[in-house]
ModelCIF file with pLDDT and N, C-alpha, C, O atoms, coordinates in Angstrom:
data_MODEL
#
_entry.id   MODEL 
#
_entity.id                         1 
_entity.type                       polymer 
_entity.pdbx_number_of_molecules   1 
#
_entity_poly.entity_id                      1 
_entity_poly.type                           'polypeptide(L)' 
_entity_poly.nstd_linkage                   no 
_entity_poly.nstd_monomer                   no 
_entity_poly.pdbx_seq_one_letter_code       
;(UNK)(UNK)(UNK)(UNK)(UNK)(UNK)(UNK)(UNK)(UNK)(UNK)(UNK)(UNK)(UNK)(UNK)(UNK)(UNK)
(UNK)(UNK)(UNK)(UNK)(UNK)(UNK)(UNK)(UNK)(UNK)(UNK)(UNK)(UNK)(UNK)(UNK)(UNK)(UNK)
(UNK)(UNK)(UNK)(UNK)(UNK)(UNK)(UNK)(UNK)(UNK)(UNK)(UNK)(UNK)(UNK)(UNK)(UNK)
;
_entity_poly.pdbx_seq_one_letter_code_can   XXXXXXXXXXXXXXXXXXXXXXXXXXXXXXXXXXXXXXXXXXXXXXX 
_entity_poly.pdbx_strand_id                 A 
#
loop_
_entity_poly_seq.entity_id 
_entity_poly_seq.num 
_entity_poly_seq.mon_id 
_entity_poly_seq.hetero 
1 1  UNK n 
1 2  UNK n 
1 3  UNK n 
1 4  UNK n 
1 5  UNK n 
1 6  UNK n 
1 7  UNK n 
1 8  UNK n 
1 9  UNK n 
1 10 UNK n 
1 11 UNK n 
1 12 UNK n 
1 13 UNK n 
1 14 UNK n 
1 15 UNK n 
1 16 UNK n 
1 17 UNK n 
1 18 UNK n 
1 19 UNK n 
1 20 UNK n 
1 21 UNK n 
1 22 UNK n 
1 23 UNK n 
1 24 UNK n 
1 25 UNK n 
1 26 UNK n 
1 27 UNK n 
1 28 UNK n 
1 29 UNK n 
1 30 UNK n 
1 31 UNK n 
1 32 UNK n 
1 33 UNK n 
1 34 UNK n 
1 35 UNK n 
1 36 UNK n 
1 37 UNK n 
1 38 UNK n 
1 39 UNK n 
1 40 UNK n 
1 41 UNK n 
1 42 UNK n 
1 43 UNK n 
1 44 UNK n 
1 45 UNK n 
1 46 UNK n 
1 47 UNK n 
#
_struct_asym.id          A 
_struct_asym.entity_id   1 
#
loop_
_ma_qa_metric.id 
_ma_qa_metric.mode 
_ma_qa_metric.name 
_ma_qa_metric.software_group_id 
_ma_qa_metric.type 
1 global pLDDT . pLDDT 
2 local  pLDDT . pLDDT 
#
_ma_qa_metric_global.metric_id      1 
_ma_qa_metric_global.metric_value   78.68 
_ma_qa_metric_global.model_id       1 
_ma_qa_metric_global.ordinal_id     1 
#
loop_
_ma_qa_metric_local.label_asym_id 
_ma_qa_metric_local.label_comp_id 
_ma_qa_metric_local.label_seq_id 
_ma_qa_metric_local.metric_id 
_ma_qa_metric_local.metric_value 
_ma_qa_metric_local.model_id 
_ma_qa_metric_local.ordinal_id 
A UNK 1  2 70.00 1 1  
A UNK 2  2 73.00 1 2  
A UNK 3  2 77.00 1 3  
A UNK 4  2 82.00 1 4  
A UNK 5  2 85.00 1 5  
A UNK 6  2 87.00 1 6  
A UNK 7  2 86.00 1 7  
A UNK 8  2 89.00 1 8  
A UNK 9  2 89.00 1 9  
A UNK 10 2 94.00 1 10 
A UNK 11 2 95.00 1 11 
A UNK 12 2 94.00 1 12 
A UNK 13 2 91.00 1 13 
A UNK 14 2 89.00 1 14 
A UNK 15 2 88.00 1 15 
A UNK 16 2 86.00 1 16 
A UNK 17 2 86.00 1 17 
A UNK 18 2 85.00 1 18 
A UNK 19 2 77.00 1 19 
A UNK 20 2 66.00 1 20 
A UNK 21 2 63.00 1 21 
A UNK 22 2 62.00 1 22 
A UNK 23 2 66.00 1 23 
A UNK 24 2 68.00 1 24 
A UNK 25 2 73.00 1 25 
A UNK 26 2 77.00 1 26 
A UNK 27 2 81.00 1 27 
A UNK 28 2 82.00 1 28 
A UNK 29 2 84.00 1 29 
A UNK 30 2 78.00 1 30 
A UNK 31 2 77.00 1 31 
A UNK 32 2 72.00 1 32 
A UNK 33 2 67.00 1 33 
A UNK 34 2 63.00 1 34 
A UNK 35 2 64.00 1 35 
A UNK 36 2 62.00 1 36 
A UNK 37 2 67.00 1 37 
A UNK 38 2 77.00 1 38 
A UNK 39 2 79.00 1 39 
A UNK 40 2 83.00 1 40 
A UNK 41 2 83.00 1 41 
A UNK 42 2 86.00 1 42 
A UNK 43 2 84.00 1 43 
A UNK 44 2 82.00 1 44 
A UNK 45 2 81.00 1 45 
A UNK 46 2 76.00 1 46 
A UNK 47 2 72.00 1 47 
#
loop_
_atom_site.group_PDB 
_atom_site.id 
_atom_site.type_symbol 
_atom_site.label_atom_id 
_atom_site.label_alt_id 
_atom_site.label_comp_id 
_atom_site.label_asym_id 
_atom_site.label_entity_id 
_atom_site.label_seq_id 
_atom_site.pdbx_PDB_ins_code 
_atom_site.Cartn_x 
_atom_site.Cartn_y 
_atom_site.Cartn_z 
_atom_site.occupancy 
_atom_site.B_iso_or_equiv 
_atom_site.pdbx_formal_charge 
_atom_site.auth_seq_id 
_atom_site.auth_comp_id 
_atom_site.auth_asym_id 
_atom_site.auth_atom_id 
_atom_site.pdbx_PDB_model_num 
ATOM 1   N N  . UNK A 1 1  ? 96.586  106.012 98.154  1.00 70.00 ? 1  UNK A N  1 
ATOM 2   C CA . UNK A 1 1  ? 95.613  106.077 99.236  1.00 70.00 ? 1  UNK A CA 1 
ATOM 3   C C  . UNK A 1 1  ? 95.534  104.806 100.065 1.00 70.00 ? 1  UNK A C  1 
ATOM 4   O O  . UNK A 1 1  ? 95.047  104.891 101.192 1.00 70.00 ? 1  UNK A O  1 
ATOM 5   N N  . UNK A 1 2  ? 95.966  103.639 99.615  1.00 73.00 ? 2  UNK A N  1 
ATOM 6   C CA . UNK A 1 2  ? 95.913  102.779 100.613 1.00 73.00 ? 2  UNK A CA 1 
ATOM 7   C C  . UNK A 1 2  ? 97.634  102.187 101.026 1.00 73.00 ? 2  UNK A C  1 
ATOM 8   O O  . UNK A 1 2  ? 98.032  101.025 101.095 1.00 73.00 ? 2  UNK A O  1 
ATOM 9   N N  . UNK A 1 3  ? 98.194  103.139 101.189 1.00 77.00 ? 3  UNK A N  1 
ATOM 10  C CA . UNK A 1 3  ? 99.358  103.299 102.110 1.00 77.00 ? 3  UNK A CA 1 
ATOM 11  C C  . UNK A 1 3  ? 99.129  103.172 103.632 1.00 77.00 ? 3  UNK A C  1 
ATOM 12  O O  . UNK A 1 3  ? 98.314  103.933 104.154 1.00 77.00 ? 3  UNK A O  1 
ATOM 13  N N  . UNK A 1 4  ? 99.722  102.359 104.303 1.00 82.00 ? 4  UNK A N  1 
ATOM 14  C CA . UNK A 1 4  ? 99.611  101.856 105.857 1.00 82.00 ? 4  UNK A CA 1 
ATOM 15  C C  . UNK A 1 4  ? 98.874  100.454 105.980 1.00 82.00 ? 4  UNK A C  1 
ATOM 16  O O  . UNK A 1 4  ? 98.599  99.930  107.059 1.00 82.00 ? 4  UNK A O  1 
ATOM 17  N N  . UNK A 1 5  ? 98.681  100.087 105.130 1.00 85.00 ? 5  UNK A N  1 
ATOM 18  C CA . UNK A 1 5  ? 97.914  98.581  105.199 1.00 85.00 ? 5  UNK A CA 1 
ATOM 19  C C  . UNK A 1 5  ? 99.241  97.712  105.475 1.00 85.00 ? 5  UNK A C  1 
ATOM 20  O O  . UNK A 1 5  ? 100.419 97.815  105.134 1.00 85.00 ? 5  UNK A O  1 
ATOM 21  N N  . UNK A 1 6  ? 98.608  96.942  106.138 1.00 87.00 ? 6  UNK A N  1 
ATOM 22  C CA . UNK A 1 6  ? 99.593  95.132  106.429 1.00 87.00 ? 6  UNK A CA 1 
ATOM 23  C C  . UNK A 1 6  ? 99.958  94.630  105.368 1.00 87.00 ? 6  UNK A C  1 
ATOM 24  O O  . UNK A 1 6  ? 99.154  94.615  104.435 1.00 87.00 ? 6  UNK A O  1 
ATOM 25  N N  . UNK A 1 7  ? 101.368 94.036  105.191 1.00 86.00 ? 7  UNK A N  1 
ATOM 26  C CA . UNK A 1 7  ? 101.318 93.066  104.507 1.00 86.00 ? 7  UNK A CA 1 
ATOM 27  C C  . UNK A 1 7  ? 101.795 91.623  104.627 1.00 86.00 ? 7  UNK A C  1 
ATOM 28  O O  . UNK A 1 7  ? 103.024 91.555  104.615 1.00 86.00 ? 7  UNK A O  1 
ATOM 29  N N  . UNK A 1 8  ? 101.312 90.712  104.715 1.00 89.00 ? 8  UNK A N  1 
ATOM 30  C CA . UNK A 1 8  ? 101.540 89.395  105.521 1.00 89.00 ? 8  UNK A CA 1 
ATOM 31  C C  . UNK A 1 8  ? 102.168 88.318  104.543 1.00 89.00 ? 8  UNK A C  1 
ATOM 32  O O  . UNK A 1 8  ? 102.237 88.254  103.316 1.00 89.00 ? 8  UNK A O  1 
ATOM 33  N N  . UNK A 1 9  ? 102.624 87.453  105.631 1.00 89.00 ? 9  UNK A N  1 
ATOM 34  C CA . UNK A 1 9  ? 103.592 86.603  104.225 1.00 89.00 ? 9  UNK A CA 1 
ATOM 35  C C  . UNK A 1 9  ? 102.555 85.476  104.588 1.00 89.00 ? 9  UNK A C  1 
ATOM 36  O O  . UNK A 1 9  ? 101.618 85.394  105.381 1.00 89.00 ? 9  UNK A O  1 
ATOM 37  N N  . UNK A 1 10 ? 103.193 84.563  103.565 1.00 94.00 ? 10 UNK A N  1 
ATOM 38  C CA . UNK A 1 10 ? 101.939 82.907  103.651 1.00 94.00 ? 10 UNK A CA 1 
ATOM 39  C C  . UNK A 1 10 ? 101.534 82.543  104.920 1.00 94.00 ? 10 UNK A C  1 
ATOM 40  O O  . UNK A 1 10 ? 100.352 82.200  104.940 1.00 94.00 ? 10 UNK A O  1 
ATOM 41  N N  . UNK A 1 11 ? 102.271 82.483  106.314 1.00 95.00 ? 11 UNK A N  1 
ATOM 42  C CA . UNK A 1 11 ? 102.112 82.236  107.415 1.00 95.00 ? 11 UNK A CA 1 
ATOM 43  C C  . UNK A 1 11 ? 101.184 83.306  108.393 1.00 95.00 ? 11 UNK A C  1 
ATOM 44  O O  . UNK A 1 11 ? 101.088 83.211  109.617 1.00 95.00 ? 11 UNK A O  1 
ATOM 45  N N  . UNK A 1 12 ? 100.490 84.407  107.485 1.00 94.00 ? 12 UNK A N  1 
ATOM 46  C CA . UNK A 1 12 ? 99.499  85.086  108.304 1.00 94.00 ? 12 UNK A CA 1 
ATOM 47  C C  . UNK A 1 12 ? 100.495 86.180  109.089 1.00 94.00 ? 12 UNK A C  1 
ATOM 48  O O  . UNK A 1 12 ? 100.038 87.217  109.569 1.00 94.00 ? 12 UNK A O  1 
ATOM 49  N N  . UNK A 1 13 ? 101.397 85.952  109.136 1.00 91.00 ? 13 UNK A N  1 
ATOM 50  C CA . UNK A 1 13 ? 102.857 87.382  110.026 1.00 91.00 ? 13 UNK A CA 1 
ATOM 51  C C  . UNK A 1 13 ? 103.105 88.622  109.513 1.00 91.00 ? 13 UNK A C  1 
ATOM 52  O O  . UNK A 1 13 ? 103.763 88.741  108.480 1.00 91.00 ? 13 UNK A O  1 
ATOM 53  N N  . UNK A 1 14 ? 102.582 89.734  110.213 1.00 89.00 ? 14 UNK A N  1 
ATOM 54  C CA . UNK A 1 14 ? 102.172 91.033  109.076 1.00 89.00 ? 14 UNK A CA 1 
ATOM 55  C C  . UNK A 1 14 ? 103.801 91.323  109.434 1.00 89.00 ? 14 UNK A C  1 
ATOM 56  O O  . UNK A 1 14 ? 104.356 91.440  110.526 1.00 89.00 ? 14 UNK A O  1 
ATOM 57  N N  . UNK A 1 15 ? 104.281 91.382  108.190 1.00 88.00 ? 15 UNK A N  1 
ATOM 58  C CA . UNK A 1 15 ? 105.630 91.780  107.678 1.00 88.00 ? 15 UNK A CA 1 
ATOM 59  C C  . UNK A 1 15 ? 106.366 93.135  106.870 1.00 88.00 ? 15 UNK A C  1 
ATOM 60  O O  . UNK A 1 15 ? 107.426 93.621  106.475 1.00 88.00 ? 15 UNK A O  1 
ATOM 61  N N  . UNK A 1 16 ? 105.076 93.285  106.961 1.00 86.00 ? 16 UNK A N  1 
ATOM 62  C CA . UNK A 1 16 ? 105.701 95.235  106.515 1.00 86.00 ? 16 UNK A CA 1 
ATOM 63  C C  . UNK A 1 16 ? 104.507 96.002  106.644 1.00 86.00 ? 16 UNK A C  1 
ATOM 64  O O  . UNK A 1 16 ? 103.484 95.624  107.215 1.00 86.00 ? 16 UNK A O  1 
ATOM 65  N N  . UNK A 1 17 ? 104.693 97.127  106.069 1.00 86.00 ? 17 UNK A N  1 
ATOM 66  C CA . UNK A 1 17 ? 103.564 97.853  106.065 1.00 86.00 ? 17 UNK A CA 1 
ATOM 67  C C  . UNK A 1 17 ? 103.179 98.951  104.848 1.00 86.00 ? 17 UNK A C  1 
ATOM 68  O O  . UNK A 1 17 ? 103.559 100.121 104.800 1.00 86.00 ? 17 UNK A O  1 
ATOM 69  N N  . UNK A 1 18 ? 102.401 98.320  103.969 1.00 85.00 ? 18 UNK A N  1 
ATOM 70  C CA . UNK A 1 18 ? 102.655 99.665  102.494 1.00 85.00 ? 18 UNK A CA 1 
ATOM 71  C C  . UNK A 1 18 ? 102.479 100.621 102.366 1.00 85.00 ? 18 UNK A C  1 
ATOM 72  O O  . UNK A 1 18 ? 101.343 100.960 102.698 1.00 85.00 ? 18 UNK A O  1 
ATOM 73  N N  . UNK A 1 19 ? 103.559 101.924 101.729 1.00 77.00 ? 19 UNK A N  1 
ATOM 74  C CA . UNK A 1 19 ? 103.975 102.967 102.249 1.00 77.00 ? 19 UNK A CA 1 
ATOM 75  C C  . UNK A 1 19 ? 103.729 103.768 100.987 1.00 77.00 ? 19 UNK A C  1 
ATOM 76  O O  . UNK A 1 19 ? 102.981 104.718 101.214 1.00 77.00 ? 19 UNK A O  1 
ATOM 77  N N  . UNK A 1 20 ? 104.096 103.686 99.824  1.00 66.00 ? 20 UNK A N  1 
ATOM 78  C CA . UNK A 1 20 ? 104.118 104.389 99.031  1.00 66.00 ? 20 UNK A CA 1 
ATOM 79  C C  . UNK A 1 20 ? 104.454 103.852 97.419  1.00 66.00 ? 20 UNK A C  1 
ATOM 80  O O  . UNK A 1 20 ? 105.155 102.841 97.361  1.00 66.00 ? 20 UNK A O  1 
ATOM 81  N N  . UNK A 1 21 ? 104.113 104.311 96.425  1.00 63.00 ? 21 UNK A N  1 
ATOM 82  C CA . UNK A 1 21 ? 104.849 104.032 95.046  1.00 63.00 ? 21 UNK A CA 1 
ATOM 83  C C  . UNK A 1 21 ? 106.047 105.202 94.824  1.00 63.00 ? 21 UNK A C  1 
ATOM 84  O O  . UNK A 1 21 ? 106.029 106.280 95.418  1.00 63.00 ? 21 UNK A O  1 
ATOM 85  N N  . UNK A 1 22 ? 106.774 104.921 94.155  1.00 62.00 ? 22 UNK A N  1 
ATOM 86  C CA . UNK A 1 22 ? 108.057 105.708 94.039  1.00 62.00 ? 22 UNK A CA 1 
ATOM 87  C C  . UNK A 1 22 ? 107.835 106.651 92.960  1.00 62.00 ? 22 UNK A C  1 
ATOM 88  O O  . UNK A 1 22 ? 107.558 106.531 91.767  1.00 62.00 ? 22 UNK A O  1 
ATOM 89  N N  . UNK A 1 23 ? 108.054 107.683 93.788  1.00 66.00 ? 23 UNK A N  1 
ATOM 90  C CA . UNK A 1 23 ? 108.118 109.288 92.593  1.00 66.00 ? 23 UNK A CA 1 
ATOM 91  C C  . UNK A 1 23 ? 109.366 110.284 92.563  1.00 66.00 ? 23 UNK A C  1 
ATOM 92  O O  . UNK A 1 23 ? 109.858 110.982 93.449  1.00 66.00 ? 23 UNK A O  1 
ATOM 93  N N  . UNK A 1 24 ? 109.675 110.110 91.322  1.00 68.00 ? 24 UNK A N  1 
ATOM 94  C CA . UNK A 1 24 ? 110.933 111.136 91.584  1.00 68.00 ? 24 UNK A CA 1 
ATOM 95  C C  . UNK A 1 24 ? 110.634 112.033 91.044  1.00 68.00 ? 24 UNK A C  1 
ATOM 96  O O  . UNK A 1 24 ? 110.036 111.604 90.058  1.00 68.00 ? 24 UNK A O  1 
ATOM 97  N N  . UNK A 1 25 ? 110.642 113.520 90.995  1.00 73.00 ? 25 UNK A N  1 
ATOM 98  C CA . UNK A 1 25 ? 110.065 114.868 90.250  1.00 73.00 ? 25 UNK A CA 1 
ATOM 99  C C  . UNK A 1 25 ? 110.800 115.514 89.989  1.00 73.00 ? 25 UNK A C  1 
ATOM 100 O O  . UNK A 1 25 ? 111.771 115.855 90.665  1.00 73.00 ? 25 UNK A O  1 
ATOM 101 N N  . UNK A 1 26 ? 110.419 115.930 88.629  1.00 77.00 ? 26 UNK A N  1 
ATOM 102 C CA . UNK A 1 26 ? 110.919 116.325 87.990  1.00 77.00 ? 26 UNK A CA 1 
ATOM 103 C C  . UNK A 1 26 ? 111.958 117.460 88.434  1.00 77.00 ? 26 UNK A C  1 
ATOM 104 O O  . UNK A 1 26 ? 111.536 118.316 89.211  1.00 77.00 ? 26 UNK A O  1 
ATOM 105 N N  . UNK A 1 27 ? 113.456 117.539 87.942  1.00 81.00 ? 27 UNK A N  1 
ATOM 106 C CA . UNK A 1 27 ? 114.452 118.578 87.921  1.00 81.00 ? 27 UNK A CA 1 
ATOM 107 C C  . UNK A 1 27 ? 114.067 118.956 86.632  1.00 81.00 ? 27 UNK A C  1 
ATOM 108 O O  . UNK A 1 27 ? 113.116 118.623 85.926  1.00 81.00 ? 27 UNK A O  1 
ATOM 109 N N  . UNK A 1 28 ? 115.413 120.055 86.406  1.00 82.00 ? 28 UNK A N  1 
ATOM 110 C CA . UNK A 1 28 ? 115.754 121.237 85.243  1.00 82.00 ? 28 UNK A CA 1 
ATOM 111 C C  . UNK A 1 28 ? 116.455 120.304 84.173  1.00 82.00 ? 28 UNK A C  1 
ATOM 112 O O  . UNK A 1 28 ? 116.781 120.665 83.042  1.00 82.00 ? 28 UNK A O  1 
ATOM 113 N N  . UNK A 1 29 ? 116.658 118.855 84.800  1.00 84.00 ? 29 UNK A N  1 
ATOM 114 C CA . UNK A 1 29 ? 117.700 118.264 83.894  1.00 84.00 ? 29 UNK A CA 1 
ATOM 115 C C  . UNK A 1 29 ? 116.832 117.002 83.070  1.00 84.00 ? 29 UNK A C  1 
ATOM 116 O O  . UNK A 1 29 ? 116.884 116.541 81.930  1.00 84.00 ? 29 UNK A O  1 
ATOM 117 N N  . UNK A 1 30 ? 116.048 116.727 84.243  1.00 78.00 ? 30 UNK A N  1 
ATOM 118 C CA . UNK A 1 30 ? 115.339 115.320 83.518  1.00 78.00 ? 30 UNK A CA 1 
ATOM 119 C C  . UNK A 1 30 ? 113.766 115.259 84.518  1.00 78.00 ? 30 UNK A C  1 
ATOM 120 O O  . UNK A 1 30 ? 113.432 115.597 85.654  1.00 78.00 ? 30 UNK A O  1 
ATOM 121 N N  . UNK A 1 31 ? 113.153 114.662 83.399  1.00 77.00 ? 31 UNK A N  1 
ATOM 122 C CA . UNK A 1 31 ? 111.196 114.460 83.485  1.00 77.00 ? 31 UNK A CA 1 
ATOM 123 C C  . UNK A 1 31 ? 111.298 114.152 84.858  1.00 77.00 ? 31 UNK A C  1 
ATOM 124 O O  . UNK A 1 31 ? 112.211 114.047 85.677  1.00 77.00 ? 31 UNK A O  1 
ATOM 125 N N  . UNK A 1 32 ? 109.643 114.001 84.845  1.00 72.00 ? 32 UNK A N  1 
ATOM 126 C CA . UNK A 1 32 ? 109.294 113.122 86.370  1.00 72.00 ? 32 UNK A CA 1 
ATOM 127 C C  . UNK A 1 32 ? 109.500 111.492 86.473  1.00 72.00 ? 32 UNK A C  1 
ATOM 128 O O  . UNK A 1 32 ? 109.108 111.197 85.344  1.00 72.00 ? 32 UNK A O  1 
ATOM 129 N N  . UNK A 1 33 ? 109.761 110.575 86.921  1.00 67.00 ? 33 UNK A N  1 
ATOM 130 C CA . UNK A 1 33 ? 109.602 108.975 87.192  1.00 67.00 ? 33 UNK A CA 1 
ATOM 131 C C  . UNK A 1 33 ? 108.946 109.331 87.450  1.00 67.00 ? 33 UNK A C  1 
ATOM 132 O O  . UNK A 1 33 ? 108.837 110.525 87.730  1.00 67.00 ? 33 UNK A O  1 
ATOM 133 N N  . UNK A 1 34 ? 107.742 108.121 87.538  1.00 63.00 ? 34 UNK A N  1 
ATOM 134 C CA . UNK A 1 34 ? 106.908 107.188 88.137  1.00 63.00 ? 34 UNK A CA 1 
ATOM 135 C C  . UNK A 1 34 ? 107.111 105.981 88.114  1.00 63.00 ? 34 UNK A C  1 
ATOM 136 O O  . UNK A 1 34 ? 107.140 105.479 86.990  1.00 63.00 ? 34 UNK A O  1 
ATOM 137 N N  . UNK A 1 35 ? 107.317 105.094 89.270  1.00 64.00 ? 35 UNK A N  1 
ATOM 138 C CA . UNK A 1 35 ? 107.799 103.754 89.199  1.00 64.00 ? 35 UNK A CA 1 
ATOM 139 C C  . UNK A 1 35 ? 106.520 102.901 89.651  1.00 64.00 ? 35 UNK A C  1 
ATOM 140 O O  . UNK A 1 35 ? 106.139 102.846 90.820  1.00 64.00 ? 35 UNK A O  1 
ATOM 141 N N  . UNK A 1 36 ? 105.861 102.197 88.501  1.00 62.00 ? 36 UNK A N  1 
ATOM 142 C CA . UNK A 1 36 ? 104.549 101.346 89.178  1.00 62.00 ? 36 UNK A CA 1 
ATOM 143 C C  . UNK A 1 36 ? 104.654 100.836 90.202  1.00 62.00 ? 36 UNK A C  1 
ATOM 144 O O  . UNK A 1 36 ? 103.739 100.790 91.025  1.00 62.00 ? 36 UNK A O  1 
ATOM 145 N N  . UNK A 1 37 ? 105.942 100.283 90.385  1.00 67.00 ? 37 UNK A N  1 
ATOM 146 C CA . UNK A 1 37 ? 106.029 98.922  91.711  1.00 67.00 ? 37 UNK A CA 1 
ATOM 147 C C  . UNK A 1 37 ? 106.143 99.640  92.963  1.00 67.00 ? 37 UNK A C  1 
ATOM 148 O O  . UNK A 1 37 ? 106.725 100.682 93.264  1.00 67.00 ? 37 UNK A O  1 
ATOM 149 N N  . UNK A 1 38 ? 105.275 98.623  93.769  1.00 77.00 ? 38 UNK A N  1 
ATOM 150 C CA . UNK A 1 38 ? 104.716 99.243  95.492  1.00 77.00 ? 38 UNK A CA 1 
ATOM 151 C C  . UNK A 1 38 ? 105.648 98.767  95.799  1.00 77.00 ? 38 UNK A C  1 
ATOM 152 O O  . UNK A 1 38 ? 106.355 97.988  95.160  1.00 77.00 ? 38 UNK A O  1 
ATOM 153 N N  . UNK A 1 39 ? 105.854 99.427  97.467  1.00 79.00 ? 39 UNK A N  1 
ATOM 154 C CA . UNK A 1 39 ? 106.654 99.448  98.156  1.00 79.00 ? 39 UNK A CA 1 
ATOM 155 C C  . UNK A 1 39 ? 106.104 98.857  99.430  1.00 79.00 ? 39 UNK A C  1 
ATOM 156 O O  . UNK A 1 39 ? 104.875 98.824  99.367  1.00 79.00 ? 39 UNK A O  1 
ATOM 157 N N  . UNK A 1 40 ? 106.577 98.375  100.571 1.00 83.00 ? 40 UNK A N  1 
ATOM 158 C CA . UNK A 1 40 ? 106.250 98.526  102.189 1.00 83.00 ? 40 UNK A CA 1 
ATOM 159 C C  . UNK A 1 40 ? 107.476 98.398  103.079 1.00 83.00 ? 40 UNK A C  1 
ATOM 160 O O  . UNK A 1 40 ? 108.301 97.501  102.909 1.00 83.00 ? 40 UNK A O  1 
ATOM 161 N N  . UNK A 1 41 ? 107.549 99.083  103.788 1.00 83.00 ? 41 UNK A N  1 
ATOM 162 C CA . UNK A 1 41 ? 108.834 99.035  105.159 1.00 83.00 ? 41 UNK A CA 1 
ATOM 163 C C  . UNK A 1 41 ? 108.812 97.797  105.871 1.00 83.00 ? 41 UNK A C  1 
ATOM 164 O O  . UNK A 1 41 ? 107.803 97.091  105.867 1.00 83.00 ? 41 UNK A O  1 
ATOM 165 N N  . UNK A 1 42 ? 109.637 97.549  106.355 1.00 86.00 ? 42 UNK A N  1 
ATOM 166 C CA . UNK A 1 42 ? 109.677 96.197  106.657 1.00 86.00 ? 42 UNK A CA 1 
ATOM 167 C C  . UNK A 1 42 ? 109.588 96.224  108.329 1.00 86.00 ? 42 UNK A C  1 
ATOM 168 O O  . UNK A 1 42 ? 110.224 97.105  108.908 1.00 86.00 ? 42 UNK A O  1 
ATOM 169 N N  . UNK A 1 43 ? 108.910 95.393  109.005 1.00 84.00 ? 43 UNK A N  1 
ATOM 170 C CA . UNK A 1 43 ? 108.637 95.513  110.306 1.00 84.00 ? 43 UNK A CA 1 
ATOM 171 C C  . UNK A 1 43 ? 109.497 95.981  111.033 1.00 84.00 ? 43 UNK A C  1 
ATOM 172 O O  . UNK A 1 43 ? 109.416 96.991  111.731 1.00 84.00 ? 43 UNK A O  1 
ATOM 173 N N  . UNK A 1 44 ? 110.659 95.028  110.863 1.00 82.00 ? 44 UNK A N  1 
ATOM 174 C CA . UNK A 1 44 ? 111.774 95.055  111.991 1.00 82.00 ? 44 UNK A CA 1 
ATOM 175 C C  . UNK A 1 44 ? 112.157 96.535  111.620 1.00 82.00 ? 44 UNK A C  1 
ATOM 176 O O  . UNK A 1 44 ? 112.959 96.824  112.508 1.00 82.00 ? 44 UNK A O  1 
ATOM 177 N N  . UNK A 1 45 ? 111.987 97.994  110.535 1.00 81.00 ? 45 UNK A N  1 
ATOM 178 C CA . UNK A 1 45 ? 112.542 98.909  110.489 1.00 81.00 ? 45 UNK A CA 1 
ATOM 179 C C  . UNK A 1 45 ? 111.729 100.020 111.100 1.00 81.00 ? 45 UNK A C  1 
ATOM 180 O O  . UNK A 1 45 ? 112.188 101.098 111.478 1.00 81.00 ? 45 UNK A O  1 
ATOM 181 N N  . UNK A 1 46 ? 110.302 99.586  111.161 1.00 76.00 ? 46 UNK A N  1 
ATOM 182 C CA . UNK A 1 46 ? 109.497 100.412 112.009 1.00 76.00 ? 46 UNK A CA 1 
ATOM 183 C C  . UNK A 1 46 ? 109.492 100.956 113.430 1.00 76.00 ? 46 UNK A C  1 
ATOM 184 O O  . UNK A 1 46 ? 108.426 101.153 114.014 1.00 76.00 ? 46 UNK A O  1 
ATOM 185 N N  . UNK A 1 47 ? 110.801 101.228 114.054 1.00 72.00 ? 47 UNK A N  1 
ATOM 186 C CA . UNK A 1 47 ? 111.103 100.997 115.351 1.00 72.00 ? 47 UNK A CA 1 
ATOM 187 C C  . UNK A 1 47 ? 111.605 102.329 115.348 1.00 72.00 ? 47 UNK A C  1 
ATOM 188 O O  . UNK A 1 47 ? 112.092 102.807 116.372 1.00 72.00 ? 47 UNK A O  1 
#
Protein backbone atom coordinates (compact mmCIF):
# COMPACT_ATOMS: atom_id res chain seq x y z
CA UNK A 1 0.00 0.00 0.00
CA UNK A 2 2.58 2.49 0.12
CA UNK A 3 3.83 1.91 -3.41
CA UNK A 4 4.46 5.37 -5.37
CA UNK A 5 6.26 7.14 -2.61
CA UNK A 6 9.77 9.00 -3.32
CA UNK A 7 12.75 7.76 -2.62
CA UNK A 8 15.65 10.18 -2.09
CA UNK A 9 19.29 9.62 -1.74
CA UNK A 10 21.44 11.64 1.09
CA UNK A 11 21.40 14.77 -1.10
CA UNK A 12 17.47 15.23 -0.82
CA UNK A 13 17.21 14.03 -5.06
CA UNK A 14 14.05 11.86 -5.30
CA UNK A 15 15.65 8.95 -7.14
CA UNK A 16 13.12 6.39 -7.71
CA UNK A 17 9.88 5.72 -6.86
CA UNK A 18 8.55 2.51 -4.68
CA UNK A 19 6.68 0.19 -6.63
CA UNK A 20 6.20 -3.01 -5.27
CA UNK A 21 7.61 -6.22 -3.21
CA UNK A 22 8.26 -9.17 -5.45
CA UNK A 23 5.67 -12.00 -5.89
CA UNK A 24 5.95 -14.86 -7.91
CA UNK A 25 2.69 -17.28 -7.81
CA UNK A 26 2.41 -20.08 -7.55
CA UNK A 27 2.60 -22.71 -10.80
CA UNK A 28 1.67 -26.59 -11.02
CA UNK A 29 5.41 -27.06 -10.51
CA UNK A 30 6.52 -24.94 -7.56
CA UNK A 31 4.88 -22.78 -4.31
CA UNK A 32 4.36 -19.11 -4.27
CA UNK A 33 7.73 -16.65 -3.51
CA UNK A 34 7.48 -13.92 -1.55
CA UNK A 35 10.56 -11.86 -1.61
CA UNK A 36 10.67 -9.34 1.55
CA UNK A 37 13.00 -6.88 -0.18
CA UNK A 38 11.32 -3.56 -1.69
CA UNK A 39 11.77 -2.44 -4.76
CA UNK A 40 11.55 1.27 -6.62
CA UNK A 41 12.07 2.20 -10.44
CA UNK A 42 14.56 4.34 -10.94
CA UNK A 43 13.86 7.91 -12.20
CA UNK A 44 15.70 8.08 -15.29
CA UNK A 45 13.30 4.77 -16.28
CA UNK A 46 10.10 6.54 -15.60
CA UNK A 47 9.93 8.14 -18.99
Amino acid sequence: GMSGGPVFNDRGEVIGVSTFVRFQPASSTQPAILDRSSHAIAVDALH
